[in-house]
PDB file of N, CA and C in Angstrom:
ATOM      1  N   UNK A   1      48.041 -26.171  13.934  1.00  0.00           N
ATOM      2  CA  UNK A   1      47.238 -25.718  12.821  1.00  0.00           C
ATOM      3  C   UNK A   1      46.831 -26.898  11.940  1.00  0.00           C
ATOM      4  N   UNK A   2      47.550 -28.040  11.569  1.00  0.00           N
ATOM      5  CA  UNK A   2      47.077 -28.903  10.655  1.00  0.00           C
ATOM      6  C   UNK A   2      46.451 -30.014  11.736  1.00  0.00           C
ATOM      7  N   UNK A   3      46.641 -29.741  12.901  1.00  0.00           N
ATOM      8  CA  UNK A   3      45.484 -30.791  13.533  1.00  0.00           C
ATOM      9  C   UNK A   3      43.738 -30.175  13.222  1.00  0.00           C
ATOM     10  N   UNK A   4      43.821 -28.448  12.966  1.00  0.00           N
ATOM     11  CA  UNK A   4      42.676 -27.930  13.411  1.00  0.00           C
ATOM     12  C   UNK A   4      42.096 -28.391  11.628  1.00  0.00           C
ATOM     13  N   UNK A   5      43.194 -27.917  10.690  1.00  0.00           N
ATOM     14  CA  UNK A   5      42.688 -28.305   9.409  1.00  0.00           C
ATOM     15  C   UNK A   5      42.184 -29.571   9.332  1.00  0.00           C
ATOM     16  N   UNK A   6      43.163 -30.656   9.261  1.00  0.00           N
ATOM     17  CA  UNK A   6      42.489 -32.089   9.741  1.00  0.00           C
ATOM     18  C   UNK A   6      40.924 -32.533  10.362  1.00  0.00           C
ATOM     19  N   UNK A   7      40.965 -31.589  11.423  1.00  0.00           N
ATOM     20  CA  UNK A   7      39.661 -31.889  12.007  1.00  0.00           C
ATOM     21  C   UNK A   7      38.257 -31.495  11.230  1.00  0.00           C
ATOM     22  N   UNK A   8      38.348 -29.812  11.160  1.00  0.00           N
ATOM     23  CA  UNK A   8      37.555 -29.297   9.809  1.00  0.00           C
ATOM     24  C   UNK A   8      37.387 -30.363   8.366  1.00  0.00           C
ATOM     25  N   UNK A   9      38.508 -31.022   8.033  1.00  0.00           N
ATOM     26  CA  UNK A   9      38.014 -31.928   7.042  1.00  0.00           C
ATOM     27  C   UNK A   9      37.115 -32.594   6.593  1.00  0.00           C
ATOM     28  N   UNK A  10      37.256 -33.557   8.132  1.00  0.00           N
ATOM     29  CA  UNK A  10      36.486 -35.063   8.666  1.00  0.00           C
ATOM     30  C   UNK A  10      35.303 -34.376   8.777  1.00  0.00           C
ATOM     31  N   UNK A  11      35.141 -33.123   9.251  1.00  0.00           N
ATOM     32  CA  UNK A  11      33.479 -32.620   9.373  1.00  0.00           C
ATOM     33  C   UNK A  11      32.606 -32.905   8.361  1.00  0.00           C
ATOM     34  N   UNK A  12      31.578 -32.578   8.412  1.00  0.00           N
ATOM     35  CA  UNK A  12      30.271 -32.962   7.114  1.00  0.00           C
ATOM     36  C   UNK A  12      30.620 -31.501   6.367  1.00  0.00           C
ATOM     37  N   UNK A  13      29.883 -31.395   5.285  1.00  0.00           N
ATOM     38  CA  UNK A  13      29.626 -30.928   4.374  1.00  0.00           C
ATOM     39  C   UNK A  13      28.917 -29.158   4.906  1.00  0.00           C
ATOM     40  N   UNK A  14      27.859 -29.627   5.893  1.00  0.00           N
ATOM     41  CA  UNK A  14      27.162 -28.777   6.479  1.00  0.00           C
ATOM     42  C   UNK A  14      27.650 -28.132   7.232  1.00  0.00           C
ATOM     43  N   UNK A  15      28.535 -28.957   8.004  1.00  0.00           N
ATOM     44  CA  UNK A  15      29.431 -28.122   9.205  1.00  0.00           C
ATOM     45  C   UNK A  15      29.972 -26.848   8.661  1.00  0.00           C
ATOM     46  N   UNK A  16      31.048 -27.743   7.605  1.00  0.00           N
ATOM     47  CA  UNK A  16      32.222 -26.432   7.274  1.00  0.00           C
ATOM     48  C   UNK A  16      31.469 -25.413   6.626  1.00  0.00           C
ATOM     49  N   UNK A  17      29.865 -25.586   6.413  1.00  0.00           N
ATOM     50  CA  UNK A  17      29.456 -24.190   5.539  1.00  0.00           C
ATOM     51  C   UNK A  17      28.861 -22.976   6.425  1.00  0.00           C
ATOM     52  N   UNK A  18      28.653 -24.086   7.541  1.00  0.00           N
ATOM     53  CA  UNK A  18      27.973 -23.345   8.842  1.00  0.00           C
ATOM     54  C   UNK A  18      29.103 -22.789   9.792  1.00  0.00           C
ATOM     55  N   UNK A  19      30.717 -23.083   9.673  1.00  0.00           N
ATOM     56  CA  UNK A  19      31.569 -22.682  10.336  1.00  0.00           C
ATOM     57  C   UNK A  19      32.049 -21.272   9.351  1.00  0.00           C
ATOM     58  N   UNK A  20      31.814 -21.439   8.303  1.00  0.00           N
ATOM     59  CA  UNK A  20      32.373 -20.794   6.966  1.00  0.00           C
ATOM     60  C   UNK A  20      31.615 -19.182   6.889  1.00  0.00           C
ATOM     61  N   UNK A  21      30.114 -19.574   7.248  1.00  0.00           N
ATOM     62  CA  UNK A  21      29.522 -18.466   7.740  1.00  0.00           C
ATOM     63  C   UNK A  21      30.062 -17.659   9.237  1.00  0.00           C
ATOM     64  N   UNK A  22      29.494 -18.401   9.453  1.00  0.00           N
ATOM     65  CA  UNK A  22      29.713 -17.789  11.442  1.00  0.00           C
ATOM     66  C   UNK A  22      31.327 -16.931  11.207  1.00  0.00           C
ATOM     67  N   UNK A  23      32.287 -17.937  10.520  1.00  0.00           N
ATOM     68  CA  UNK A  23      33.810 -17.222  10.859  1.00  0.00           C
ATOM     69  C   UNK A  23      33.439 -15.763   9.557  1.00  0.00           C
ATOM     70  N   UNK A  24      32.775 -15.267   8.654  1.00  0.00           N
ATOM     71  CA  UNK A  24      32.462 -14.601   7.641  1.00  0.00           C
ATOM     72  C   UNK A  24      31.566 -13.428   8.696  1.00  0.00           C
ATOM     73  N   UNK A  25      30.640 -14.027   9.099  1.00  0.00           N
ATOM     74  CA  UNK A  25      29.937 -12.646   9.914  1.00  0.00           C
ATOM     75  C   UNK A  25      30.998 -12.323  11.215  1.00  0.00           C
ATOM     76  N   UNK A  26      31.761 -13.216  11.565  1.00  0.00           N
ATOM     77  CA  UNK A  26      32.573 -12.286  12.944  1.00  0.00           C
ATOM     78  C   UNK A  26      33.609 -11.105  12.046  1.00  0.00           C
ATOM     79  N   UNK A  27      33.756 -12.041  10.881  1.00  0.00           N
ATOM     80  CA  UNK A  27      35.147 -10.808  10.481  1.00  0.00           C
ATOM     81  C   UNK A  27      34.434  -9.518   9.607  1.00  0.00           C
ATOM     82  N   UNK A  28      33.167  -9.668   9.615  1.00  0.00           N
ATOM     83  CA  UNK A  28      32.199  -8.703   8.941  1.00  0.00           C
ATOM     84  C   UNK A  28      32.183  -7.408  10.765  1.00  0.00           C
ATOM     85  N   UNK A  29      31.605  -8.297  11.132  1.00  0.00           N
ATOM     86  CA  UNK A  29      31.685  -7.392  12.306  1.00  0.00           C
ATOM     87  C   UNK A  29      32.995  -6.610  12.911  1.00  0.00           C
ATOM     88  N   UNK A  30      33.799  -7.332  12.986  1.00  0.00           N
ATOM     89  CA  UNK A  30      34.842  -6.686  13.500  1.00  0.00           C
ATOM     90  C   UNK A  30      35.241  -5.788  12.313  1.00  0.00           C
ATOM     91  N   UNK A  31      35.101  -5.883  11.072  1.00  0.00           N
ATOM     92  CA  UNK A  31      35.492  -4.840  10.328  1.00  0.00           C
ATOM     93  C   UNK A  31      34.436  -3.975  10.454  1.00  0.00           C
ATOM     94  N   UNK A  32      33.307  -3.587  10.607  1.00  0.00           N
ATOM     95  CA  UNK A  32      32.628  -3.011  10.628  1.00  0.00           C
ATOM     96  C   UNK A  32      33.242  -1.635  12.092  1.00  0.00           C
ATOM     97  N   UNK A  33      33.218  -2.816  12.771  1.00  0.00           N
ATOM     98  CA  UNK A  33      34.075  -1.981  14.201  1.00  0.00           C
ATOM     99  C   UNK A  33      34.978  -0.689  13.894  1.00  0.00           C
ATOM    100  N   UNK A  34      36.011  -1.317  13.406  1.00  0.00           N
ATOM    101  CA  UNK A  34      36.708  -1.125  12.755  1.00  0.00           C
ATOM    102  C   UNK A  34      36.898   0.322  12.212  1.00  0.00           C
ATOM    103  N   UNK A  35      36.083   0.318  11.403  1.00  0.00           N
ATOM    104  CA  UNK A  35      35.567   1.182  10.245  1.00  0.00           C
ATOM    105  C   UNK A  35      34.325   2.278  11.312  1.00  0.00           C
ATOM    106  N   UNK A  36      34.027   1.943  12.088  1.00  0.00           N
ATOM    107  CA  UNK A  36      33.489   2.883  12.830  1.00  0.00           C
ATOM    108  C   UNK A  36      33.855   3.788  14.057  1.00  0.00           C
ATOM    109  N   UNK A  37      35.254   2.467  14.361  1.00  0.00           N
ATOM    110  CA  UNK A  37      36.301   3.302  15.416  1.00  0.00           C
ATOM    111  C   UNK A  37      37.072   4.390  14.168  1.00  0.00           C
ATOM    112  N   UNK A  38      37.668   4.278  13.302  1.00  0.00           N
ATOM    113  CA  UNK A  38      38.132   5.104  12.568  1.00  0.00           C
ATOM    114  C   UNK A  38      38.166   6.179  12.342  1.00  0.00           C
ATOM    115  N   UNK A  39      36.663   6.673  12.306  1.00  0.00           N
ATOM    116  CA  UNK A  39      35.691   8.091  11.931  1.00  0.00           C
ATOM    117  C   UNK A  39      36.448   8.778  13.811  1.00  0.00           C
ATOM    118  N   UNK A  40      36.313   8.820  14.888  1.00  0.00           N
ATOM    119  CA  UNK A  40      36.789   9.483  15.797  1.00  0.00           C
ATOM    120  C   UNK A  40      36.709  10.705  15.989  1.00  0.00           C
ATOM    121  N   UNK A  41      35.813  11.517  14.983  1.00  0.00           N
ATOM    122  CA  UNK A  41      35.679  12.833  14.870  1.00  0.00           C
ATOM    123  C   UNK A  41      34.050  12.889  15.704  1.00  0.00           C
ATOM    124  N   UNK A  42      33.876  14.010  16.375  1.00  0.00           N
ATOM    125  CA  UNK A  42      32.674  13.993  16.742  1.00  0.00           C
ATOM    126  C   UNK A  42      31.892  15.164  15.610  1.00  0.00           C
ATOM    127  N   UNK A  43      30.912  14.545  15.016  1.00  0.00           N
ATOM    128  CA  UNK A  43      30.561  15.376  13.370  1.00  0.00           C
ATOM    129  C   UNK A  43      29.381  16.562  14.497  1.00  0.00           C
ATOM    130  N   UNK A  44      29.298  16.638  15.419  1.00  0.00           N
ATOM    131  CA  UNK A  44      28.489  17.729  15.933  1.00  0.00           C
ATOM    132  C   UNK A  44      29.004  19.101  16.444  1.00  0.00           C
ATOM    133  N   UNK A  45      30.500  19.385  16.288  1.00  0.00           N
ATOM    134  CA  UNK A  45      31.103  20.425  16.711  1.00  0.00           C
ATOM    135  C   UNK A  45      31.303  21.369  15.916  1.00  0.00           C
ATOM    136  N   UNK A  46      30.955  22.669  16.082  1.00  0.00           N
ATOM    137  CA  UNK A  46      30.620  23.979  14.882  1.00  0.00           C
ATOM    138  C   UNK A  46      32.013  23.568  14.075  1.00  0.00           C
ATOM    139  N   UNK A  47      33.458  22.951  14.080  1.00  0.00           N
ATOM    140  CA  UNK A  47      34.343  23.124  13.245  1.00  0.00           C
ATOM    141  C   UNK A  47      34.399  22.014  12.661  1.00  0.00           C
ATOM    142  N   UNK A  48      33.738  21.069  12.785  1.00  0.00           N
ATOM    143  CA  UNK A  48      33.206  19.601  11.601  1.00  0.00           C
ATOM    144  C   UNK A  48      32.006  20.520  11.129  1.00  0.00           C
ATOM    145  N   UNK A  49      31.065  21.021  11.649  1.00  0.00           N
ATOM    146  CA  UNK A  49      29.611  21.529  10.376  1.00  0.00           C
ATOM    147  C   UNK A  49      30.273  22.519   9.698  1.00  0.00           C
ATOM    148  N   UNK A  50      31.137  23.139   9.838  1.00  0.00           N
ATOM    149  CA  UNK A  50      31.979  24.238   9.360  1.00  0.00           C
ATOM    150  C   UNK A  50      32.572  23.347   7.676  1.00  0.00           C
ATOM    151  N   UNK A  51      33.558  22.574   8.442  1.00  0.00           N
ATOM    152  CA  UNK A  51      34.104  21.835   7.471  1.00  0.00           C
ATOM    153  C   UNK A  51      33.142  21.137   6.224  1.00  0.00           C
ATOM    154  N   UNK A  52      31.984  20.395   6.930  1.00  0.00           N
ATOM    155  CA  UNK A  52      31.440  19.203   5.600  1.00  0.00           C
ATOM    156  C   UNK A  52      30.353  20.492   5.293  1.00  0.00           C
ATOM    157  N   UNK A  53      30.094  21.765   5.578  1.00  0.00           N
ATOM    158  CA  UNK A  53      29.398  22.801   4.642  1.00  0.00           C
ATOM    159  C   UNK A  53      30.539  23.186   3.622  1.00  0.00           C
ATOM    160  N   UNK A  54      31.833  23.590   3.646  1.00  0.00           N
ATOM    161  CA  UNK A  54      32.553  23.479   2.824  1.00  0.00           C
ATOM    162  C   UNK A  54      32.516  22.309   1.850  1.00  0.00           C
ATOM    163  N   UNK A  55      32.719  21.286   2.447  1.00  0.00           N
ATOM    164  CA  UNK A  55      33.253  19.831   1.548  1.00  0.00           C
ATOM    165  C   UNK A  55      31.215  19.791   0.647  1.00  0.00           C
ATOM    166  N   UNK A  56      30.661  20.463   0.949  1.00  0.00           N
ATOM    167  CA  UNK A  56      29.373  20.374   0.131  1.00  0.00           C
ATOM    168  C   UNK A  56      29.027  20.939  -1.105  1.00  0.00           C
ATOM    169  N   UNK A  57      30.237  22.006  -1.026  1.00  0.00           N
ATOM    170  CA  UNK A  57      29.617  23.282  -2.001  1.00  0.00           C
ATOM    171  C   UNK A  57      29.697  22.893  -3.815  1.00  0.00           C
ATOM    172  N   UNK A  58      30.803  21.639  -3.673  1.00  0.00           N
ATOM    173  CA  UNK A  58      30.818  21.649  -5.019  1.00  0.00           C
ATOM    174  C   UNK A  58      29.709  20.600  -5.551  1.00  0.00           C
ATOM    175  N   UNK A  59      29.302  19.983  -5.077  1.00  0.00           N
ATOM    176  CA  UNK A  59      27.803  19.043  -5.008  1.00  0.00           C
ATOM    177  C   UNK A  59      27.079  19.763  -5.290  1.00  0.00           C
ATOM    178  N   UNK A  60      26.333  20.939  -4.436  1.00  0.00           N
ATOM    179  CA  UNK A  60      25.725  22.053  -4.889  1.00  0.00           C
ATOM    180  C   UNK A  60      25.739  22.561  -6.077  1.00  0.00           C
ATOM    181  N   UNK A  61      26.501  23.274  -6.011  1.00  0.00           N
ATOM    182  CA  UNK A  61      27.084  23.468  -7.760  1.00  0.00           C
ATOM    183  C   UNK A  61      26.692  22.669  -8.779  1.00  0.00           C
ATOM    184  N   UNK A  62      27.231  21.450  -8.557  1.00  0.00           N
ATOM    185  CA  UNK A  62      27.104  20.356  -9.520  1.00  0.00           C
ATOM    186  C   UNK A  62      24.931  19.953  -9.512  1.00  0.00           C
ATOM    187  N   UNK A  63      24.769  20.214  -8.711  1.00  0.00           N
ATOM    188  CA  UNK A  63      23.044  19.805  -8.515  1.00  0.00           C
ATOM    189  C   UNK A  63      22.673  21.137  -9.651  1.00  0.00           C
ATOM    190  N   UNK A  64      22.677  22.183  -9.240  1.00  0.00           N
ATOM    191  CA  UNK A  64      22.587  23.271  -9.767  1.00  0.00           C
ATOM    192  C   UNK A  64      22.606  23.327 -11.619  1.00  0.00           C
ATOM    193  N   UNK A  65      23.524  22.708 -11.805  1.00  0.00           N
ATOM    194  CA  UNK A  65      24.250  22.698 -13.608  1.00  0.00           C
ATOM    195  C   UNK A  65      23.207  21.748 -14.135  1.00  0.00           C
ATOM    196  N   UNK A  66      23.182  20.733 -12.874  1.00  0.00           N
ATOM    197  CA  UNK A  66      22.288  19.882 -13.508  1.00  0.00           C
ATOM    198  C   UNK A  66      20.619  19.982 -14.037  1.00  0.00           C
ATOM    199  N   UNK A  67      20.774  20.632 -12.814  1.00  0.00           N
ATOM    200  CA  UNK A  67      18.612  21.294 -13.012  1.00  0.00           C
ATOM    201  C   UNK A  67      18.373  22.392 -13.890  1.00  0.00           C
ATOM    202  N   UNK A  68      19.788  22.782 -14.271  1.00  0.00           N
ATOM    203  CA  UNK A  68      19.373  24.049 -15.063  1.00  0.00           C
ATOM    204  C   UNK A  68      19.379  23.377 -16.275  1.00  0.00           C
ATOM    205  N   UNK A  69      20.238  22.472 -16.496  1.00  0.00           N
ATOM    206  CA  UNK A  69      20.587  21.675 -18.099  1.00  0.00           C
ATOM    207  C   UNK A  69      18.926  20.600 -17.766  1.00  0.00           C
ATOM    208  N   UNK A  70      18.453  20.284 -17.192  1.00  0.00           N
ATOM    209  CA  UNK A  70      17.385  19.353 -17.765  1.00  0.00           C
ATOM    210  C   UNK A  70      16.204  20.690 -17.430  1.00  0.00           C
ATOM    211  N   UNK A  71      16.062  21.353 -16.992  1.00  0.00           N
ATOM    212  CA  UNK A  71      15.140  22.589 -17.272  1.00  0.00           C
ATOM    213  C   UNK A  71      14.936  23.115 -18.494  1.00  0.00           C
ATOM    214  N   UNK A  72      16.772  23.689 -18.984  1.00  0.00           N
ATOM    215  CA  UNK A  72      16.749  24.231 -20.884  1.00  0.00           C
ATOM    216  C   UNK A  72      16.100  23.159 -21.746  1.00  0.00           C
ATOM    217  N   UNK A  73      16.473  21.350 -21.289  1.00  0.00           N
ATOM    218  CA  UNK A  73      16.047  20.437 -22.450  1.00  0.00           C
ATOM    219  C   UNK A  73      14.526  20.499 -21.929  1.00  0.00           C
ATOM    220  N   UNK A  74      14.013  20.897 -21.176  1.00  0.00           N
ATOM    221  CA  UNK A  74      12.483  20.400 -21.504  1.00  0.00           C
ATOM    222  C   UNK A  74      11.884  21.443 -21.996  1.00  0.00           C
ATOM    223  N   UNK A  75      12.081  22.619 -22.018  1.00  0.00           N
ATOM    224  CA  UNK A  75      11.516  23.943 -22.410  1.00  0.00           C
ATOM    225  C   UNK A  75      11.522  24.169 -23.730  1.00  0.00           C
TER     226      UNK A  75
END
Protein backbone atom coordinates (compact mmCIF):
# COMPACT_ATOMS: atom_id res chain seq x y z
CA UNK A 1 0.00 0.00 0.00
CA UNK A 2 2.63 2.75 0.66
CA UNK A 3 4.51 1.71 -2.47
CA UNK A 4 1.05 2.42 -4.37
CA UNK A 5 0.73 5.80 -2.22
CA UNK A 6 4.34 6.68 -3.03
CA UNK A 7 3.81 6.18 -6.59
CA UNK A 8 0.44 8.31 -6.81
CA UNK A 9 2.59 11.09 -5.24
CA UNK A 10 5.46 11.39 -7.78
CA UNK A 11 2.49 11.64 -10.35
CA UNK A 12 1.62 15.19 -11.81
CA UNK A 13 -0.94 17.19 -10.60
CA UNK A 14 -3.26 16.10 -13.52
CA UNK A 15 -2.85 12.54 -13.06
CA UNK A 16 -4.08 12.26 -9.48
CA UNK A 17 -7.21 14.44 -10.54
CA UNK A 18 -7.83 12.24 -13.47
CA UNK A 19 -7.29 9.03 -11.23
CA UNK A 20 -9.46 10.86 -8.49
CA UNK A 21 -12.27 11.00 -10.99
CA UNK A 22 -12.24 7.68 -12.77
CA UNK A 23 -11.83 5.95 -8.99
CA UNK A 24 -15.22 8.53 -8.02
CA UNK A 25 -17.34 7.39 -11.11
CA UNK A 26 -16.50 3.49 -10.54
CA UNK A 27 -17.67 3.80 -6.88
CA UNK A 28 -20.68 5.95 -8.22
CA UNK A 29 -21.49 3.09 -10.33
CA UNK A 30 -21.16 0.33 -8.28
CA UNK A 31 -23.29 2.09 -5.78
CA UNK A 32 -25.71 2.77 -8.09
CA UNK A 33 -25.72 -1.17 -8.72
CA UNK A 34 -26.11 -1.54 -5.64
CA UNK A 35 -29.02 0.44 -4.93
CA UNK A 36 -30.73 -1.11 -7.85
CA UNK A 37 -29.97 -4.76 -6.89
CA UNK A 38 -31.71 -3.84 -3.59
CA UNK A 39 -35.28 -2.93 -4.89
CA UNK A 40 -35.67 -7.04 -5.93
CA UNK A 41 -39.30 -6.66 -5.92
CA UNK A 42 -40.85 -7.01 -9.29
CA UNK A 43 -43.28 -3.58 -9.02
CA UNK A 44 -45.61 -5.30 -11.85
CA UNK A 45 -47.38 -8.00 -9.78
CA UNK A 46 -51.20 -7.25 -8.74
CA UNK A 47 -49.71 -7.53 -4.87
CA UNK A 48 -46.93 -4.63 -5.34
CA UNK A 49 -49.88 -2.37 -7.41
CA UNK A 50 -52.03 -3.48 -4.56
CA UNK A 51 -49.53 -2.32 -2.06
CA UNK A 52 -48.01 1.28 -3.57
CA UNK A 53 -52.12 2.08 -4.29
CA UNK A 54 -52.27 1.80 -0.60
CA UNK A 55 -48.84 3.52 0.23
CA UNK A 56 -50.58 6.47 -2.14
CA UNK A 57 -53.65 7.28 -0.42
CA UNK A 58 -52.30 9.61 2.03
CA UNK A 59 -50.58 11.84 -0.79
CA UNK A 60 -53.95 11.94 -2.21
CA UNK A 61 -55.44 13.22 0.66
CA UNK A 62 -52.77 15.52 1.26
CA UNK A 63 -53.11 16.88 -2.72
CA UNK A 64 -56.74 17.17 -1.98
CA UNK A 65 -56.42 19.64 1.42
CA UNK A 66 -54.22 21.33 -0.60
CA UNK A 67 -56.41 22.37 -3.74
CA UNK A 68 -59.19 22.90 -1.65
CA UNK A 69 -57.14 25.44 0.72
CA UNK A 70 -55.68 27.42 -2.40
CA UNK A 71 -59.25 27.24 -4.12
CA UNK A 72 -61.02 28.93 -0.61
CA UNK A 73 -57.85 31.63 -0.81
CA UNK A 74 -58.56 32.64 -4.28
CA UNK A 75 -62.33 32.88 -4.14
Amino acid sequence: MKKIIHHLRRQSEETRIYILHLLTIIAGIILFALWAYSFGVDLSSPETQANLKNDVQPFSALKDNLVEGYNNISQ
